[in-house]
N, C-alpha and C. Protein backbone atom coordinates (compact mmCIF):
# COMPACT_ATOMS: atom_id res chain seq x y z
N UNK A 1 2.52 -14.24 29.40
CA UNK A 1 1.20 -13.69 29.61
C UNK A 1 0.69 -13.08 28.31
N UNK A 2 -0.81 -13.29 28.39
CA UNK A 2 -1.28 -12.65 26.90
C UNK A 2 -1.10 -11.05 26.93
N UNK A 3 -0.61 -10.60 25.59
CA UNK A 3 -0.67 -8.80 25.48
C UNK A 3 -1.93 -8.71 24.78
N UNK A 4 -2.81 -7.17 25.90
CA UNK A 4 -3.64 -7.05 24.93
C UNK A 4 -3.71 -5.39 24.96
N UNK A 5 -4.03 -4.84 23.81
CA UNK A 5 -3.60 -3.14 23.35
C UNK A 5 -4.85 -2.97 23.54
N UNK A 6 -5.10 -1.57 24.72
CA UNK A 6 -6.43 -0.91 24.45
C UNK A 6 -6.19 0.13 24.50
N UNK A 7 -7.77 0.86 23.75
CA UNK A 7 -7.64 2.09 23.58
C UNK A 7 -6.56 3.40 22.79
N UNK A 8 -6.23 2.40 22.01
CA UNK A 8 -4.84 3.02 21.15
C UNK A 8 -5.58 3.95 19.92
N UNK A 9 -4.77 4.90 19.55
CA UNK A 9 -5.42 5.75 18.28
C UNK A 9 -4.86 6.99 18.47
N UNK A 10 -5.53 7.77 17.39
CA UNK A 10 -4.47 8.92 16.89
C UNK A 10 -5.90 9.78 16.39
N UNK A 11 -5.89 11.09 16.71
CA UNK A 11 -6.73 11.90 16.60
C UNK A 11 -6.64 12.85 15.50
N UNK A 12 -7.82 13.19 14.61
CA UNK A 12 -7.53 14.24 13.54
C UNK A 12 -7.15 15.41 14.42
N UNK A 13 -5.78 15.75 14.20
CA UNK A 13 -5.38 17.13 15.28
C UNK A 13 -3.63 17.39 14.61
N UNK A 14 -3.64 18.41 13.94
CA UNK A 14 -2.36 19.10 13.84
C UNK A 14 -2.31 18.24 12.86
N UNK A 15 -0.74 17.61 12.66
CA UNK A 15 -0.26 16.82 11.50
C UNK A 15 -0.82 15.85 11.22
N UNK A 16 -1.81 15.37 11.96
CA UNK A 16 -2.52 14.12 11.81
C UNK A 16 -3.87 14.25 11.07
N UNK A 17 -4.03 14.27 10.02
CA UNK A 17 -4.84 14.27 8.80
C UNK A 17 -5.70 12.95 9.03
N UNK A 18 -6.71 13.19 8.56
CA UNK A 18 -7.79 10.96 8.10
C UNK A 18 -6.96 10.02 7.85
N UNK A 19 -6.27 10.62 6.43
CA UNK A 19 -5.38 9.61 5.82
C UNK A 19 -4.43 8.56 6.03
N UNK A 20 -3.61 9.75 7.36
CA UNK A 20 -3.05 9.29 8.08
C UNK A 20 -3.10 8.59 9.55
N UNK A 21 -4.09 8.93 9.98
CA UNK A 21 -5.20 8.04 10.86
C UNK A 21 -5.11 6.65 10.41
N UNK A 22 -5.46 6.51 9.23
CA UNK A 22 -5.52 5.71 8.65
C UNK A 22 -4.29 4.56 8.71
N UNK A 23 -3.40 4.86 8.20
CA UNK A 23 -1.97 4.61 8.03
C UNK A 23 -1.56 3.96 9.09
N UNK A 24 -1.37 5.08 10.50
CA UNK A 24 -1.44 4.62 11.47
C UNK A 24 -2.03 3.24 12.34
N UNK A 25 -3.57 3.52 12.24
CA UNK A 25 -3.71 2.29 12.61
C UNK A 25 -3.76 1.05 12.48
N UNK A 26 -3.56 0.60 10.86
CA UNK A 26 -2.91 -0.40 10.36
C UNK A 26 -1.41 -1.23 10.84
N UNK A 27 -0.69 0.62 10.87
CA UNK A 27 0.65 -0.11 11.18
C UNK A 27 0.64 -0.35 13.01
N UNK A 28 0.12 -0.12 13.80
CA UNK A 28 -0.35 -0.15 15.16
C UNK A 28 -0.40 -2.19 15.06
N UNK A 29 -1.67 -2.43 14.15
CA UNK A 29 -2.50 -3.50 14.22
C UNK A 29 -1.52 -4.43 13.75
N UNK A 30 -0.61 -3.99 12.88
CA UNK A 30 0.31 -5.02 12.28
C UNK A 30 1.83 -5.51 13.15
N UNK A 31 2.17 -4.22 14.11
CA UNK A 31 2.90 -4.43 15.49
C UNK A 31 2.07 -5.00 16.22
N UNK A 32 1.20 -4.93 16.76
CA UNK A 32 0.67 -5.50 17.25
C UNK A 32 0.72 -6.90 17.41
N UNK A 33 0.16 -7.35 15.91
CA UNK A 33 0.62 -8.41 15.49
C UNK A 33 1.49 -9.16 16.04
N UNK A 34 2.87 -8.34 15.33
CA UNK A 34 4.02 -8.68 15.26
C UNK A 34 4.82 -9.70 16.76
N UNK A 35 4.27 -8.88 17.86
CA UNK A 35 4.45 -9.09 19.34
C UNK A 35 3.47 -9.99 20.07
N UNK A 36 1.99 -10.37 19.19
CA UNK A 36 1.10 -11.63 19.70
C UNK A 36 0.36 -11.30 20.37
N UNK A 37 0.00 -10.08 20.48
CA UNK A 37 -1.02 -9.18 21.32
C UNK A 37 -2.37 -10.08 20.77
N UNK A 38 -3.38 -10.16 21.59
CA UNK A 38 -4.05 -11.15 21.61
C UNK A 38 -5.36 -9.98 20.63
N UNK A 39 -5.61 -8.91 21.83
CA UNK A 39 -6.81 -7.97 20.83
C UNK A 39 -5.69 -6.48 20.90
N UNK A 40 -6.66 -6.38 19.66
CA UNK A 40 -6.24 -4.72 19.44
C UNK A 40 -7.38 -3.59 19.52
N UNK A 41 -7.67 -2.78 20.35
CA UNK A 41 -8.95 -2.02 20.78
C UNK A 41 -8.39 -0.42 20.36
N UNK A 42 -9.48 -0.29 19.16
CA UNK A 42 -9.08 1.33 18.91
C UNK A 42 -10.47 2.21 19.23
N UNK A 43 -9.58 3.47 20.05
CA UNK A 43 -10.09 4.49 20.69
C UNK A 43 -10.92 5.65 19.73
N UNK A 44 -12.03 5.51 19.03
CA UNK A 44 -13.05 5.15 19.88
C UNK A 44 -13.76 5.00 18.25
N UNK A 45 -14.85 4.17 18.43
CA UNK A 45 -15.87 4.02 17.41
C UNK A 45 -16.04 5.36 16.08
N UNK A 46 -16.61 6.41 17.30
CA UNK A 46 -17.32 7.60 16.21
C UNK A 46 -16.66 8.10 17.17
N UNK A 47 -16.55 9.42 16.43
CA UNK A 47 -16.61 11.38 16.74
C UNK A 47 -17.39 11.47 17.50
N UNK A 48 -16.80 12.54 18.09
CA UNK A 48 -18.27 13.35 18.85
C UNK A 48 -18.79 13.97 17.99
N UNK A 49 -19.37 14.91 19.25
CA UNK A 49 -20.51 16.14 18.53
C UNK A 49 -19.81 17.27 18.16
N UNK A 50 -19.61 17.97 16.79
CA UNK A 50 -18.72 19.17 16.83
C UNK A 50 -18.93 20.25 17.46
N UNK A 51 -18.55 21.11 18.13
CA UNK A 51 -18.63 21.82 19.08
C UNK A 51 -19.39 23.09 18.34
N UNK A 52 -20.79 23.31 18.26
CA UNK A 52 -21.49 24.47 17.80
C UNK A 52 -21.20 24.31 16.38
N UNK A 53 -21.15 25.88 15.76
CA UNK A 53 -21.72 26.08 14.39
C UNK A 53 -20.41 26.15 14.00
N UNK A 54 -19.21 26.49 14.79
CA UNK A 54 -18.11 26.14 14.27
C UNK A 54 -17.40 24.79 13.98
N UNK A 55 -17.89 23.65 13.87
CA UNK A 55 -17.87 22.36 13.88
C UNK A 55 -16.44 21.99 14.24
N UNK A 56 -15.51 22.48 15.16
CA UNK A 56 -14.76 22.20 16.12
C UNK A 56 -14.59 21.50 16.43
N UNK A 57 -13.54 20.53 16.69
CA UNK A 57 -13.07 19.54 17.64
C UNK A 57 -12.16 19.33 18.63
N UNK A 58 -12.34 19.15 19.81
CA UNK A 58 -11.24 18.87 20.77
C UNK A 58 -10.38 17.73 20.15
N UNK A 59 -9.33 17.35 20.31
CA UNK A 59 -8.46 16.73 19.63
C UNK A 59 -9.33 15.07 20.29
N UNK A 60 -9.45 15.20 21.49
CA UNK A 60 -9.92 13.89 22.40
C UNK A 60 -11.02 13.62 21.67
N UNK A 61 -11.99 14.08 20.69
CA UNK A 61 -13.10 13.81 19.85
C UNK A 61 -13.02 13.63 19.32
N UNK A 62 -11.80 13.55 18.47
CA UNK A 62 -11.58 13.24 16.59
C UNK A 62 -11.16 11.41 16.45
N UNK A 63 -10.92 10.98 17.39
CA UNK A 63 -10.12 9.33 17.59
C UNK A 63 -11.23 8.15 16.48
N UNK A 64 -12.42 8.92 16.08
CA UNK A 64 -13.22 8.06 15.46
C UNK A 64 -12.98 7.54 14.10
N UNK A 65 -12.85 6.32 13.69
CA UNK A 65 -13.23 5.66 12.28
C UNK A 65 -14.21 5.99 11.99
N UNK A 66 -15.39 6.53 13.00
CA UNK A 66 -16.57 6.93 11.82
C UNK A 66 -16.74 8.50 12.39
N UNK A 67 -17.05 9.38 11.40
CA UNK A 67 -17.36 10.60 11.78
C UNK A 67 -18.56 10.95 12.70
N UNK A 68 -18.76 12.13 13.23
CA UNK A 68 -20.10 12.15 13.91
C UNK A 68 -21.12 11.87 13.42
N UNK A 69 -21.75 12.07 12.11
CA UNK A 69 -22.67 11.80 11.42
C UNK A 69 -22.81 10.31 10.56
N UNK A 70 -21.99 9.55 10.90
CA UNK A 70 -22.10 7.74 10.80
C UNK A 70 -20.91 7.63 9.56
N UNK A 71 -20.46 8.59 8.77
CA UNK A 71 -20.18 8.50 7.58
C UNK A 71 -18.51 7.51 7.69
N UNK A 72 -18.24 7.29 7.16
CA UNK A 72 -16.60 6.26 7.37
C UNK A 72 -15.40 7.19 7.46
N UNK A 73 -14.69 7.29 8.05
CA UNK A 73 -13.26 7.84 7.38
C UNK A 73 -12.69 6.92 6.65
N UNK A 74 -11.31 7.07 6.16
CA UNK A 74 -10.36 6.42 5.33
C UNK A 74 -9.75 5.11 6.67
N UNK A 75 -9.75 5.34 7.87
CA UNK A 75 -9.59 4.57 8.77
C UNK A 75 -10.41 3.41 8.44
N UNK A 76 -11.79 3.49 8.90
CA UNK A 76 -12.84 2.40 8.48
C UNK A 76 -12.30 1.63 7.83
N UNK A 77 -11.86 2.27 6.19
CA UNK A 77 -12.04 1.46 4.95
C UNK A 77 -10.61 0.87 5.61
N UNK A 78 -9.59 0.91 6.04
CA UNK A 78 -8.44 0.72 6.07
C UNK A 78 -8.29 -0.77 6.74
N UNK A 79 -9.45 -0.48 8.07
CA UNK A 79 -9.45 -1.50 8.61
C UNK A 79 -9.83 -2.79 8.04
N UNK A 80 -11.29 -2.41 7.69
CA UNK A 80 -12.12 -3.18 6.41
C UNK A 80 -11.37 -4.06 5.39
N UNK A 81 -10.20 -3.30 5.00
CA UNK A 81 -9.42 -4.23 3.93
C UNK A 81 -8.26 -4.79 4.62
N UNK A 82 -7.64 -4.44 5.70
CA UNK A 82 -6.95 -5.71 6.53
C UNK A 82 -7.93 -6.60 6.84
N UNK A 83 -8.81 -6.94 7.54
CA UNK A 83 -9.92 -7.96 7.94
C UNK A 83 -10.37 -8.95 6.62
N UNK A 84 -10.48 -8.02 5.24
CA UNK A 84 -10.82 -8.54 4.06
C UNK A 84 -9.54 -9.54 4.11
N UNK A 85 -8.61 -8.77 3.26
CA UNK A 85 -7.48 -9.42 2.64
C UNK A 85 -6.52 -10.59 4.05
N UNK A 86 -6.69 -9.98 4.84
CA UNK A 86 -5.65 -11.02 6.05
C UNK A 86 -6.68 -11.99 6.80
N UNK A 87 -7.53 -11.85 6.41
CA UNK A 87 -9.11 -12.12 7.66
C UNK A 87 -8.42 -13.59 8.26
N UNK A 88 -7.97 -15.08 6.99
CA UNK A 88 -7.94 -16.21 7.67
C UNK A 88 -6.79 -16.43 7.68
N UNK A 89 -5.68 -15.71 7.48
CA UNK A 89 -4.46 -15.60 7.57
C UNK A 89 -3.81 -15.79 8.63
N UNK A 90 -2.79 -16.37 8.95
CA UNK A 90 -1.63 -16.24 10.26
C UNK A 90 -0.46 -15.67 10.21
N UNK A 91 -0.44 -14.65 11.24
CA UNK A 91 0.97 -14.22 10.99
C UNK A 91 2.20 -15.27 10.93
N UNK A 92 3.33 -14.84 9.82
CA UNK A 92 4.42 -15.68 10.03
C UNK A 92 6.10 -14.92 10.97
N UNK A 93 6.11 -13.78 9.70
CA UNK A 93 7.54 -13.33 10.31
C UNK A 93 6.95 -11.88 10.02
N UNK A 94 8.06 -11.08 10.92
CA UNK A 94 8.20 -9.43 10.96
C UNK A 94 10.02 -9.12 10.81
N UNK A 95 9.81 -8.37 9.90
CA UNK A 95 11.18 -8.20 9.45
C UNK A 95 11.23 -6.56 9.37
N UNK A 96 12.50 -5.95 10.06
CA UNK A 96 12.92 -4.51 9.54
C UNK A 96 13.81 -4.27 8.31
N UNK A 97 13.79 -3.88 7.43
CA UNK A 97 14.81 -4.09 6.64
C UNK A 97 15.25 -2.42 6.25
N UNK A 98 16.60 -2.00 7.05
CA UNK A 98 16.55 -0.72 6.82
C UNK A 98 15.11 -0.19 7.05
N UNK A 99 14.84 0.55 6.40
CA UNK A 99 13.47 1.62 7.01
C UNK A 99 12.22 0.89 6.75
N UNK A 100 12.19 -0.07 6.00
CA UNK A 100 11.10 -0.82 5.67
C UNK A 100 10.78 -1.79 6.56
N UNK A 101 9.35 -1.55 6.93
CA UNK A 101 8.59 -2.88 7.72
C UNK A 101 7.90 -3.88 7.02
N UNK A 102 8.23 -4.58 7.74
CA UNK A 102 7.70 -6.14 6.54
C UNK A 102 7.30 -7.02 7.07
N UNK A 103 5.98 -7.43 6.96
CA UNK A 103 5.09 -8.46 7.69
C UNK A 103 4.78 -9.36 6.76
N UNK A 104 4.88 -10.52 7.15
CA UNK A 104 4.54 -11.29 6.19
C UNK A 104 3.15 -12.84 7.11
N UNK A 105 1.82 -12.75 6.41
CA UNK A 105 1.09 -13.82 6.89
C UNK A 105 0.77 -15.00 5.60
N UNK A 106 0.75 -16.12 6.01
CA UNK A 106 0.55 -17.44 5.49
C UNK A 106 -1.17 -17.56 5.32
N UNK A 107 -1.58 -17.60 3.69
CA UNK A 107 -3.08 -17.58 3.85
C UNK A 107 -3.34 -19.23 3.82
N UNK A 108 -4.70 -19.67 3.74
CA UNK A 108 -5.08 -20.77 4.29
C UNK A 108 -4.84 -21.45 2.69
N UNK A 109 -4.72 -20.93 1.21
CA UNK A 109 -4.72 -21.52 -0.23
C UNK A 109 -3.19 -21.56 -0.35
N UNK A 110 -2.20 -21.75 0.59
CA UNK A 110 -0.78 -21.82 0.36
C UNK A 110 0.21 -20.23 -0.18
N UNK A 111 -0.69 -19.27 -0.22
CA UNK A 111 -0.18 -17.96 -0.74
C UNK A 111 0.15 -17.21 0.39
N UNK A 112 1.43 -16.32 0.50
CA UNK A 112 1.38 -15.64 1.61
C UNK A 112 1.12 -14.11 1.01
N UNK A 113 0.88 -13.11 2.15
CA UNK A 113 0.81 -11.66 2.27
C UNK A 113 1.92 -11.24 3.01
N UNK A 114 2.13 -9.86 2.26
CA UNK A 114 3.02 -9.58 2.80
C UNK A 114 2.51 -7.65 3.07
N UNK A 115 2.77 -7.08 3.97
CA UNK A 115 2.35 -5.82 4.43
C UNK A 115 3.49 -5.22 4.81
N UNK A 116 3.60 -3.92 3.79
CA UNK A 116 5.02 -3.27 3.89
C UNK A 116 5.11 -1.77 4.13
N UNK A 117 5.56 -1.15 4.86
CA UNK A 117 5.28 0.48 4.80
C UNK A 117 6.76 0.83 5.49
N UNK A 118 6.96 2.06 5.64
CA UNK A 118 7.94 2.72 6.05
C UNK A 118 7.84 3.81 7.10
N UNK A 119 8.83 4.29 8.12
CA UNK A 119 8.75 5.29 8.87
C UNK A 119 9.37 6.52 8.59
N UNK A 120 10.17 6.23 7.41
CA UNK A 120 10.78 7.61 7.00
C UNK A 120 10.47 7.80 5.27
N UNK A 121 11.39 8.34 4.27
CA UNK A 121 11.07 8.64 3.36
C UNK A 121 10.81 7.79 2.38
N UNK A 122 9.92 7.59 1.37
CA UNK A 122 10.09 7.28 0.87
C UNK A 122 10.69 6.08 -0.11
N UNK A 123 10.22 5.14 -0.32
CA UNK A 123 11.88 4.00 -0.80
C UNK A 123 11.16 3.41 -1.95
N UNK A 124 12.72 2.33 -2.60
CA UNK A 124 11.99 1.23 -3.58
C UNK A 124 12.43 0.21 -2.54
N UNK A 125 11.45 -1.16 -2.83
CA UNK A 125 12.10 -2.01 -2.21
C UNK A 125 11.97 -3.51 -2.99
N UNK A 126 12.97 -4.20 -2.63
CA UNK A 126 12.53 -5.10 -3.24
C UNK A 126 12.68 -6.71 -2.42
N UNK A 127 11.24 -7.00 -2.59
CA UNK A 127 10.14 -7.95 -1.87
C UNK A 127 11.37 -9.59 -1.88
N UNK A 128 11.32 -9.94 -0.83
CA UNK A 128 11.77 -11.60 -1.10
C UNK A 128 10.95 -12.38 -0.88
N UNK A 129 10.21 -13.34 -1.94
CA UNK A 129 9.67 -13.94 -1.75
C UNK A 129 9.82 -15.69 -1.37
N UNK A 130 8.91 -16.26 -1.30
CA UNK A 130 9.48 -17.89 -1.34
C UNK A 130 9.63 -18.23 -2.15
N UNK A 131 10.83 -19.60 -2.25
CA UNK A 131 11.04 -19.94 -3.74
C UNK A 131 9.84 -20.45 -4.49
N UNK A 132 10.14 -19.96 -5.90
CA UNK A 132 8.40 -20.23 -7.04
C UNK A 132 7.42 -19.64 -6.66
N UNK A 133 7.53 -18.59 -5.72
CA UNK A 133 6.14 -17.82 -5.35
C UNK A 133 6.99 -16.07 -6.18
N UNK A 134 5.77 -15.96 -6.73
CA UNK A 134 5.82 -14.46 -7.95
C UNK A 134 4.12 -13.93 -7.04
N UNK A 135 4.51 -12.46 -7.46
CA UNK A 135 3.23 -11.59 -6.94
C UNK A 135 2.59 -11.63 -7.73
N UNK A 136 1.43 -11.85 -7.36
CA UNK A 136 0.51 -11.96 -7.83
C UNK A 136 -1.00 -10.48 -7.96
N UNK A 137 -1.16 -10.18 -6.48
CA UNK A 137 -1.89 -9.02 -6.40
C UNK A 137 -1.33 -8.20 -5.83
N UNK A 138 -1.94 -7.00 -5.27
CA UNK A 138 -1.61 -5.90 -4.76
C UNK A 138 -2.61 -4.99 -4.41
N UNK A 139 -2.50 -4.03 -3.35
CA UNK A 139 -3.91 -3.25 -3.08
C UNK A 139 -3.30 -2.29 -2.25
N UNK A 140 -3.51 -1.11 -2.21
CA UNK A 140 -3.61 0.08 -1.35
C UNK A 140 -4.09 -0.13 0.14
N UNK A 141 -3.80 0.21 1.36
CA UNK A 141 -4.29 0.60 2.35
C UNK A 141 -6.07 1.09 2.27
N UNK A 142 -6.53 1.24 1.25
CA UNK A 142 -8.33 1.36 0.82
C UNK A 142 -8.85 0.62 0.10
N UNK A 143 -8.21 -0.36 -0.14
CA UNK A 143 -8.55 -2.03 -0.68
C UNK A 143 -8.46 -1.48 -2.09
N UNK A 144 -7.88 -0.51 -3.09
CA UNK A 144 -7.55 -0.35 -4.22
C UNK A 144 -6.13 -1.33 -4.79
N UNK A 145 -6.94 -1.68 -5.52
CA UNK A 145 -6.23 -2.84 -6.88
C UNK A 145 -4.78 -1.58 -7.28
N UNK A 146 -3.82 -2.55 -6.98
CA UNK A 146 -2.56 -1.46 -7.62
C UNK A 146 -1.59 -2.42 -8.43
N UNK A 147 -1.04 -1.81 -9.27
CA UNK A 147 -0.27 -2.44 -10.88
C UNK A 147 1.04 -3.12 -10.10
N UNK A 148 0.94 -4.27 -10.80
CA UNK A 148 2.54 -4.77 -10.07
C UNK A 148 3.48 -5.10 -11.31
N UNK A 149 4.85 -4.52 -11.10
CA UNK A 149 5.43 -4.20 -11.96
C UNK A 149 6.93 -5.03 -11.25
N UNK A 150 7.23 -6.55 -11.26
CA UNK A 150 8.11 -6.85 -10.80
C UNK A 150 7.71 -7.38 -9.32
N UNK A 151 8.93 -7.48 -8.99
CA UNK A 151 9.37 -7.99 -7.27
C UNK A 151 9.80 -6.40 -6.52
N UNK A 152 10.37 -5.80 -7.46
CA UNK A 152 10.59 -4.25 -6.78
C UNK A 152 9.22 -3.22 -6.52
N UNK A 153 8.69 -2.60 -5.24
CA UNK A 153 7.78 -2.15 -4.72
C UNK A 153 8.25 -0.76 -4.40
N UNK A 154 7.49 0.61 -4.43
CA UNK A 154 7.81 1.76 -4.07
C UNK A 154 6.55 1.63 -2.42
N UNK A 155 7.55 1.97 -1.74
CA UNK A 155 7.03 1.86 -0.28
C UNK A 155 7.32 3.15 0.55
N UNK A 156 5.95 3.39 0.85
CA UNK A 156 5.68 5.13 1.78
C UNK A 156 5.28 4.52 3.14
N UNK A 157 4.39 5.90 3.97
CA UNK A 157 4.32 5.78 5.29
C UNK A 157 2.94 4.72 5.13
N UNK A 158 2.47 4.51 3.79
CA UNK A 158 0.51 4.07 4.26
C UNK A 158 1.06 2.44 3.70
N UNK A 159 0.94 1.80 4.54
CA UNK A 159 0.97 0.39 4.09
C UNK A 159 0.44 -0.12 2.76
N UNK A 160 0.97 -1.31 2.23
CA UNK A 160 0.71 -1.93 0.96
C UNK A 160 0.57 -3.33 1.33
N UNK A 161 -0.40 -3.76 0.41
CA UNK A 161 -0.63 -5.55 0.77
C UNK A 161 -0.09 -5.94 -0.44
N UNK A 162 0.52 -7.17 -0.40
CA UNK A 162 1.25 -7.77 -1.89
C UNK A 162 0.59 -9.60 -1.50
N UNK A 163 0.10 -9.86 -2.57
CA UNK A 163 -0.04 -11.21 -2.15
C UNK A 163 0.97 -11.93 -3.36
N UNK A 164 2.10 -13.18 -2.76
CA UNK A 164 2.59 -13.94 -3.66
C UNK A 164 2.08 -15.33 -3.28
N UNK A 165 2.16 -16.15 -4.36
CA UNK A 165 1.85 -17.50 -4.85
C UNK A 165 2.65 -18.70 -6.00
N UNK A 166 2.55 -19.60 -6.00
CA UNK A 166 3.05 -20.41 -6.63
C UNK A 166 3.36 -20.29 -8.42
């Protein structure tokens, strides 16, 4: 039977910062993935209204990619650059490796992506690619261009896109 995820998300409340909003729902979208879930539905568009002059939020109000006033969070952009960078892509494999998650999709020009983050501290890791495929790009979780220095990758909680090629 088809899986389909609704209403999933994580609210600016306590330890849960934008940033990490952010983070989150990437790695949500990329399990997701992983298991063939058909859609992925995040809870909810925008913010509410902040509660008076103290601009307050119930935790159940904060679930928005866009703030009350239309503006983006770091979520938005987050999403924005999975859709960019994976848009005609197919997933291939999901791999745990020790603490590292590792997704890897097949783009339609013979190059694959690979999307890597972690649940605990910190790590280096280092990427296996296909044979004669070398990295080529790289980008932040906010579609920022990042330096690639090798096959070895420093991998945190906010996902990284690596694209290799021939």
């Amino acid at each position: 039977k088809a899986m389909h995820i609704s209403e999933a998300g994580w609210p600016i409340f306590g330890s849960i910062d934008e940033t990490l909003q952010a983070a989150y729902l990437i790695r949500m979208h990329m399990l997701g993935l992983s298991r063939e879930a058909q859609t992925v539905c995040w809870f909810t568009l925008r913010d509410s209204e902040p509660d008076g002059e103290s601009l307050a939020f119930a935790p159940e109000e904060s679930f928005g990619i866009l703030r009350y006033d239309y503006s983006p969070k770091p979520a938005y952009f987050a999403l924005q650059t999975l859709n960019t960078l994976l848009g005609n892509s197919h997933f291939v494999e999901f791999r745990l490796e020790e603490s590292v998650y590792v997704m890897r999709f097949s783009a339609p020009d013979g190059s694959d992506w690979h999307v890597l983050w972690t649940a605990g501290e910190a790590t280096s890791h280092n990427l296996e690619l296909n044979s004669e495929h070398h990295l080529v790009e790289a980008f932040d979780m906010s579609g920022k261009s990042l330096e690639l220095t090798g096959d070895t990758i420093q991998v945190t909680g906010h996902p990284v896109y690596y694209r290799s090629a021939l």
